[in-house]
Structures are given as C-alpha cells and as structure tokens.
PDB file of N, CA and C in Angstrom:
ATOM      1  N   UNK A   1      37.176  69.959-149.233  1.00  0.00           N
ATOM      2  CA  UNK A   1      36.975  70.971-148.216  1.00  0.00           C
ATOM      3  C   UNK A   1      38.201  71.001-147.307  1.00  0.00           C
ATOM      4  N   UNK A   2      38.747  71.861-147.271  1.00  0.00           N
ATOM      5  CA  UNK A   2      40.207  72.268-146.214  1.00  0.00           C
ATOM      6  C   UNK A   2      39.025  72.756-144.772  1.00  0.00           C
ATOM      7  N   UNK A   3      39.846  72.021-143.595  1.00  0.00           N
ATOM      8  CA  UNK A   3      39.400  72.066-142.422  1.00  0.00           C
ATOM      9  C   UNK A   3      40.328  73.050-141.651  1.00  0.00           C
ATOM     10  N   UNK A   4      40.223  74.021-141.154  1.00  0.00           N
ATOM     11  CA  UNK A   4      41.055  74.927-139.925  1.00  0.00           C
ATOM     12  C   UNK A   4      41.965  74.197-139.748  1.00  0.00           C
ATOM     13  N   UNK A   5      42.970  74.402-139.458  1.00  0.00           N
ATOM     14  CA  UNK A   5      43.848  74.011-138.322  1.00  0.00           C
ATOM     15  C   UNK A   5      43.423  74.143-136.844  1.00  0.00           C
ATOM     16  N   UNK A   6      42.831  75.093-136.289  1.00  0.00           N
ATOM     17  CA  UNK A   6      42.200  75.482-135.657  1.00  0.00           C
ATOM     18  C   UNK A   6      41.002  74.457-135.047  1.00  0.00           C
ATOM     19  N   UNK A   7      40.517  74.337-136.139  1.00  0.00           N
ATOM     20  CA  UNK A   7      39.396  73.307-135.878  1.00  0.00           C
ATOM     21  C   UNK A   7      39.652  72.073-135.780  1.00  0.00           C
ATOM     22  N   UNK A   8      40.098  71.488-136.043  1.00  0.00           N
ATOM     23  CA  UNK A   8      40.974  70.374-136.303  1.00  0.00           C
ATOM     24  C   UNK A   8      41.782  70.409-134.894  1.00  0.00           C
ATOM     25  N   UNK A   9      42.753  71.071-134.426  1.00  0.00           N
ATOM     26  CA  UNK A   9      43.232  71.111-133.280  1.00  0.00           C
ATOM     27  C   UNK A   9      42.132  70.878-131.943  1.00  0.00           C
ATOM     28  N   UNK A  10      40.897  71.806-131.699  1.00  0.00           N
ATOM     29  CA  UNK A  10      40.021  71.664-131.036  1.00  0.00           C
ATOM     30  C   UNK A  10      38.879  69.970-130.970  1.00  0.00           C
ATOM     31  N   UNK A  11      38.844  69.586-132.560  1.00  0.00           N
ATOM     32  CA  UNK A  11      38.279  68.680-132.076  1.00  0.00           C
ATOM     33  C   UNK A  11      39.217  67.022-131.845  1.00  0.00           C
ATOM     34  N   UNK A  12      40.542  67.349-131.756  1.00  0.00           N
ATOM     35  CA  UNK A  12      41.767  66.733-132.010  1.00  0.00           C
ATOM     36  C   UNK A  12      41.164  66.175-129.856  1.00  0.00           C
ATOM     37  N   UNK A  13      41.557  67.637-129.739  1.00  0.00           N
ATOM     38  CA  UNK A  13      41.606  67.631-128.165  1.00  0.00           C
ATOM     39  C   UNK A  13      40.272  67.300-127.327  1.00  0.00           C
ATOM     40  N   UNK A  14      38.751  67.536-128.314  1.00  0.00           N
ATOM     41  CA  UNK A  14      37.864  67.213-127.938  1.00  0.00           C
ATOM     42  C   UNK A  14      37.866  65.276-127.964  1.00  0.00           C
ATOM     43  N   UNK A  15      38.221  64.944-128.589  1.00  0.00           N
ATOM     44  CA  UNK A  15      38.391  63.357-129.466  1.00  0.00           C
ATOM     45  C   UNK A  15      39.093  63.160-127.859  1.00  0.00           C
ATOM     46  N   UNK A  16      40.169  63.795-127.724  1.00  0.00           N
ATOM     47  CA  UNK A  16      41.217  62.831-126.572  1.00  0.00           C
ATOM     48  C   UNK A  16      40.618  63.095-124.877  1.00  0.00           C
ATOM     49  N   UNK A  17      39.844  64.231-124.968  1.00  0.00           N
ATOM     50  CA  UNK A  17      38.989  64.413-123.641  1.00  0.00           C
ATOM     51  C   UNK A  17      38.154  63.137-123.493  1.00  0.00           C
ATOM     52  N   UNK A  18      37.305  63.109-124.249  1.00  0.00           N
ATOM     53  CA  UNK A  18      36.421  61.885-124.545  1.00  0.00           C
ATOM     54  C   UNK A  18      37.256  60.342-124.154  1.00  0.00           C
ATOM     55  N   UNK A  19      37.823  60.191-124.566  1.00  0.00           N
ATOM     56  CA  UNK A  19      39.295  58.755-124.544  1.00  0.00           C
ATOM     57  C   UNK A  19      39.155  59.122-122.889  1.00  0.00           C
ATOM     58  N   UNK A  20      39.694  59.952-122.048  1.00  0.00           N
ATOM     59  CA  UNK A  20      39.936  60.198-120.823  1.00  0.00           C
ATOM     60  C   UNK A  20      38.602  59.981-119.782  1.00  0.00           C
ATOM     61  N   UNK A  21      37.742  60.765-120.514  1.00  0.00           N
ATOM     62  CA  UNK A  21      36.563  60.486-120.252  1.00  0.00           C
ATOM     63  C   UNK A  21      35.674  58.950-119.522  1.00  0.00           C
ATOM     64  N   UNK A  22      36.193  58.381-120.966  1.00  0.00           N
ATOM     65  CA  UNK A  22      35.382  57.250-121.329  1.00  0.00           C
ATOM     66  C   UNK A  22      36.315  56.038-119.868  1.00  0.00           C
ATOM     67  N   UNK A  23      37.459  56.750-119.750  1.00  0.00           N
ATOM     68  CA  UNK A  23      38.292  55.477-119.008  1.00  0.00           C
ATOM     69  C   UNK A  23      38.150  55.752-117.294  1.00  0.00           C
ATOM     70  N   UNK A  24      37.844  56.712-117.287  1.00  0.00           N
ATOM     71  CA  UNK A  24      37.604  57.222-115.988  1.00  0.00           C
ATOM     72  C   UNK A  24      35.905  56.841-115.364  1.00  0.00           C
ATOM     73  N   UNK A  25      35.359  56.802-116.629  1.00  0.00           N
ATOM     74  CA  UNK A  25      33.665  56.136-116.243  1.00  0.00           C
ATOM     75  C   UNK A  25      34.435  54.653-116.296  1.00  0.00           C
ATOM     76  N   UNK A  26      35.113  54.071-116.352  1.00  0.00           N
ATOM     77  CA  UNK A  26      35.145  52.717-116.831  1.00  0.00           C
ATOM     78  C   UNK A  26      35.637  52.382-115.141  1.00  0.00           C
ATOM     79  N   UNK A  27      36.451  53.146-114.897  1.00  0.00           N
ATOM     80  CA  UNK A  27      36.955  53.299-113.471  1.00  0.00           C
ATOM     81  C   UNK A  27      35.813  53.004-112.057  1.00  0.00           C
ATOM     82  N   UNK A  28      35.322  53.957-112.590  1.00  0.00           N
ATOM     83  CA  UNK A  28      33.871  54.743-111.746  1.00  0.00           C
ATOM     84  C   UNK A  28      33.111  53.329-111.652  1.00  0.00           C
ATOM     85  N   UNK A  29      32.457  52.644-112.354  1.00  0.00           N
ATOM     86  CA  UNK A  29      32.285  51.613-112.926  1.00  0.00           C
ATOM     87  C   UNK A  29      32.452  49.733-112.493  1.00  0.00           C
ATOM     88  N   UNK A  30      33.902  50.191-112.210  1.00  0.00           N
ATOM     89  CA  UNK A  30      34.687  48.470-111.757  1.00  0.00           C
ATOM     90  C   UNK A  30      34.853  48.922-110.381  1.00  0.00           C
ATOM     91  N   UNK A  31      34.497  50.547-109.879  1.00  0.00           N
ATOM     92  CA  UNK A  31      34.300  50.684-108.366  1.00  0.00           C
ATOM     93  C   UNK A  31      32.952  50.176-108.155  1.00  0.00           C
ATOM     94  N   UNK A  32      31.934  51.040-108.492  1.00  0.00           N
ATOM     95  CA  UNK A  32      30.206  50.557-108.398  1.00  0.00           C
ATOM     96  C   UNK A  32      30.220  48.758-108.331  1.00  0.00           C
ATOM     97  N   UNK A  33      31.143  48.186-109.123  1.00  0.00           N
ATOM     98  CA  UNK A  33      30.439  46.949-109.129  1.00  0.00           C
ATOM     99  C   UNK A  33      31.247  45.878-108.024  1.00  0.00           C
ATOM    100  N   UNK A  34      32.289  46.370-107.300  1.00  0.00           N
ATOM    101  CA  UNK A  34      33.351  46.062-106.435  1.00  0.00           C
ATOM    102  C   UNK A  34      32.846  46.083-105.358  1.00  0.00           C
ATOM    103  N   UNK A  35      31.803  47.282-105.133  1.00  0.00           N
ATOM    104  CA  UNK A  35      31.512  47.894-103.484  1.00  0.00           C
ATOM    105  C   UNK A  35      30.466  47.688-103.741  1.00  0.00           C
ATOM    106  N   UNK A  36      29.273  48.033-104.347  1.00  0.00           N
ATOM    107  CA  UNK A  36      27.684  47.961-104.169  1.00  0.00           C
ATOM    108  C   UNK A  36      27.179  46.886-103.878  1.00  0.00           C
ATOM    109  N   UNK A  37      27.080  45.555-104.728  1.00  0.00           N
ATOM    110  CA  UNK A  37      26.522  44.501-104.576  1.00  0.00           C
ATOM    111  C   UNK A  37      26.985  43.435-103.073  1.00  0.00           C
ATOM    112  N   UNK A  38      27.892  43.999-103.126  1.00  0.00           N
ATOM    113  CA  UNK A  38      28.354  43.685-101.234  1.00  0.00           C
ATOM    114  C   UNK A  38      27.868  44.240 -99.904  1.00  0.00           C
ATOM    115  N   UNK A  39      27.230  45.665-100.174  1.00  0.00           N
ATOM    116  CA  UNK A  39      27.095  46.644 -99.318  1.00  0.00           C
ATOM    117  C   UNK A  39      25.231  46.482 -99.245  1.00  0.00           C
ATOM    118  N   UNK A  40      24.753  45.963-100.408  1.00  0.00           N
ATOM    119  CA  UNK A  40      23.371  45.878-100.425  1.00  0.00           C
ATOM    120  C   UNK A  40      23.031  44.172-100.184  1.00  0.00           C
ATOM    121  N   UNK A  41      24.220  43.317-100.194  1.00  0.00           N
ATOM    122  CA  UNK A  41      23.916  41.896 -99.375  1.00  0.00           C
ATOM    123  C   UNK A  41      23.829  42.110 -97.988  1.00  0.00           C
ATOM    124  N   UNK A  42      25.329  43.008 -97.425  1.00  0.00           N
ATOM    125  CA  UNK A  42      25.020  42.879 -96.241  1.00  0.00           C
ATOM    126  C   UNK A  42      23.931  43.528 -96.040  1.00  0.00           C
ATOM    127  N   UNK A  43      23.658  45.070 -96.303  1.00  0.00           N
ATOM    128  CA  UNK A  43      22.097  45.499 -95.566  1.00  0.00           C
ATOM    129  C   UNK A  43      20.798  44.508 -95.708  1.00  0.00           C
ATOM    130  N   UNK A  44      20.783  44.078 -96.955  1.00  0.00           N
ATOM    131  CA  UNK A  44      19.887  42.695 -96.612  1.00  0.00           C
ATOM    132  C   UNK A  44      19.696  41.674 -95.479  1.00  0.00           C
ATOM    133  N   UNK A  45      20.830  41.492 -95.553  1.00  0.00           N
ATOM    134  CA  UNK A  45      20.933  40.396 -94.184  1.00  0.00           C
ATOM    135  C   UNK A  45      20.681  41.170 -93.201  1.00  0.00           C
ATOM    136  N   UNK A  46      21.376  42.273 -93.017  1.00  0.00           N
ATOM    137  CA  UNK A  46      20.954  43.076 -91.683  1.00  0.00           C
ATOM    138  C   UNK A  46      19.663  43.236 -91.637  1.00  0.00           C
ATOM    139  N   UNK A  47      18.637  43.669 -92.181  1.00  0.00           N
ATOM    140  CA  UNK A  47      17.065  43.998 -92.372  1.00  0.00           C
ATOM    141  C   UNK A  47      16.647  42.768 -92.018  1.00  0.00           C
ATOM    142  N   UNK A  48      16.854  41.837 -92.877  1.00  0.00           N
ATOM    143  CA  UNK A  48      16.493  40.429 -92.374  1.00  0.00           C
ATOM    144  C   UNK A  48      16.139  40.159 -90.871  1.00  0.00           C
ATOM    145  N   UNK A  49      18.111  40.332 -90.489  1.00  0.00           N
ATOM    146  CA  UNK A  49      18.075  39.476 -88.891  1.00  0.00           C
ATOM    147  C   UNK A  49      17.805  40.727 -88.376  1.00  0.00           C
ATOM    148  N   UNK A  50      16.956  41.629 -88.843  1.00  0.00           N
ATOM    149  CA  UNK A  50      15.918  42.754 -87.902  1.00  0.00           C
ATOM    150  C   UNK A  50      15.019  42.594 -87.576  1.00  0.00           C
ATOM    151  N   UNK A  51      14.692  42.147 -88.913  1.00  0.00           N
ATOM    152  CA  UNK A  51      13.122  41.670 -88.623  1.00  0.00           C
ATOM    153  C   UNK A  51      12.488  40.509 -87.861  1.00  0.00           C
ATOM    154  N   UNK A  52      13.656  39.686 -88.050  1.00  0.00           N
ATOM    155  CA  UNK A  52      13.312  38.525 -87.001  1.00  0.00           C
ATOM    156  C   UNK A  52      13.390  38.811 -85.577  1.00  0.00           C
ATOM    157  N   UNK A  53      14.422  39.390 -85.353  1.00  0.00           N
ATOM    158  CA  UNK A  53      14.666  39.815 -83.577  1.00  0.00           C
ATOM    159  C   UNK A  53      13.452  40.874 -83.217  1.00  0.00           C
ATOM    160  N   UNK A  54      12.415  41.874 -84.499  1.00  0.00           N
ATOM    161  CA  UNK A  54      11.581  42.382 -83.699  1.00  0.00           C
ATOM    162  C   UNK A  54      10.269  41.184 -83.695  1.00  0.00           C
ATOM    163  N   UNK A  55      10.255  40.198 -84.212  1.00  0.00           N
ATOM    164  CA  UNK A  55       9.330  39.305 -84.409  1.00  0.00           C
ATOM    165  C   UNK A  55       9.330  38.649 -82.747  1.00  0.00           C
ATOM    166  N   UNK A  56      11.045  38.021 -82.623  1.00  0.00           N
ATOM    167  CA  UNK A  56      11.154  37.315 -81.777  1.00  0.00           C
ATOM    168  C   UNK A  56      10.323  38.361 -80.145  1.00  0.00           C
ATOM    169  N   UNK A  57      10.877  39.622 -80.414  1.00  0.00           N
ATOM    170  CA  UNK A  57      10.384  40.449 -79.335  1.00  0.00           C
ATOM    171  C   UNK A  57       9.200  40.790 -79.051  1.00  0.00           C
ATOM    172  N   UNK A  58       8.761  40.587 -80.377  1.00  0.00           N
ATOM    173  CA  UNK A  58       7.245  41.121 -80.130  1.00  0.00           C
ATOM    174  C   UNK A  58       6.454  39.781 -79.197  1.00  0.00           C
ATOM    175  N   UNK A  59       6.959  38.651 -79.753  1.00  0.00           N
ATOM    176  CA  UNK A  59       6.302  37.243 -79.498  1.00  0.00           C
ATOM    177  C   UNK A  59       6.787  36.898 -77.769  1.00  0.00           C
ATOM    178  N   UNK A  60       7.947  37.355 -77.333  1.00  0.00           N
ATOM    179  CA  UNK A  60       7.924  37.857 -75.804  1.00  0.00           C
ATOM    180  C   UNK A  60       7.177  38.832 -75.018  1.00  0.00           C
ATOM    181  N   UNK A  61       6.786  39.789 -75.545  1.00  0.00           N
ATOM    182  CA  UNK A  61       5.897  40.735 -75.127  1.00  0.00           C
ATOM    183  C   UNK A  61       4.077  40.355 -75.059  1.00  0.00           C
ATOM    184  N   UNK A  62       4.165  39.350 -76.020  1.00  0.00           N
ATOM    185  CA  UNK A  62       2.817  39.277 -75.991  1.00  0.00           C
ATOM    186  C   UNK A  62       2.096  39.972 -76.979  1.00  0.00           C
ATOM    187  N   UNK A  63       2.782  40.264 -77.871  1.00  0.00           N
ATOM    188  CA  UNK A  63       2.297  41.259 -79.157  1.00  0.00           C
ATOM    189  C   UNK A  63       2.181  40.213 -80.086  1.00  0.00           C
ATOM    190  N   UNK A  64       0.818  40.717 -81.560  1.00  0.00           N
ATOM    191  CA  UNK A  64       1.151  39.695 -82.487  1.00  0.00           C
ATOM    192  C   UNK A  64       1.245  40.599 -83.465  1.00  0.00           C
ATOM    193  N   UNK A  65       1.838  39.966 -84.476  1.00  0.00           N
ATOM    194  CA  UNK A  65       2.154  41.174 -86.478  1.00  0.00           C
ATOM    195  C   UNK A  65       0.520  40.864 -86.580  1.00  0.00           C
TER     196      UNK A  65
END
C-alpha cells in the first residue's frame, strides 16, 4: 500500500506535536510535584495551629467543643 505524501507529512507532524506535547506535561508535572505537596503541608499546619488557638479561646471564654 503506497501512503500520501500528504498523509504521511500530516501524521509526521502529528507524531512530533505529541513528542512536544508529552514534554511539556512532563514539565507541568515536576512543577505540581515541586509546589503542591509543600503548599498543602503548610495549610495543614496552618489549620492545625487554628484549631488549637480556637480551642485555646474558647477554653478562656468559658465555652466548651
């Protein structure tokens, strides 16, 4: 079977989109895992020492959980 030139050219360029593609998620990727798991420790900790300071406040006020 003879393939286009045509066709062949298109999926030549589809093949190398993909390559570009694939390296730019890879990018996307080694960012997500650089910044997230840092950004969701600290809000942890922050929620944390929230919850304690409204504990501590409530337990000055005379309030109980």
């Amino acid at each position: 079977m003879v393939v286009d030139d045509t066709i062949s050219q298109a999926l030549n360029r589809i093949a190398d989109n993909q390559e570009e593609l694939n390296d730019t998620l890879k990018k996307i990727l080694g960012h997500y895992n650089a910044v997230v798991p840092p950004m969701k420790e600290g809000a942890d900790r922050s929620n944390k020492y929230g919850r304690i300071a409204d504990a501590e406040e409530m337990r000055e006020n005379g309030q109980h959980n």
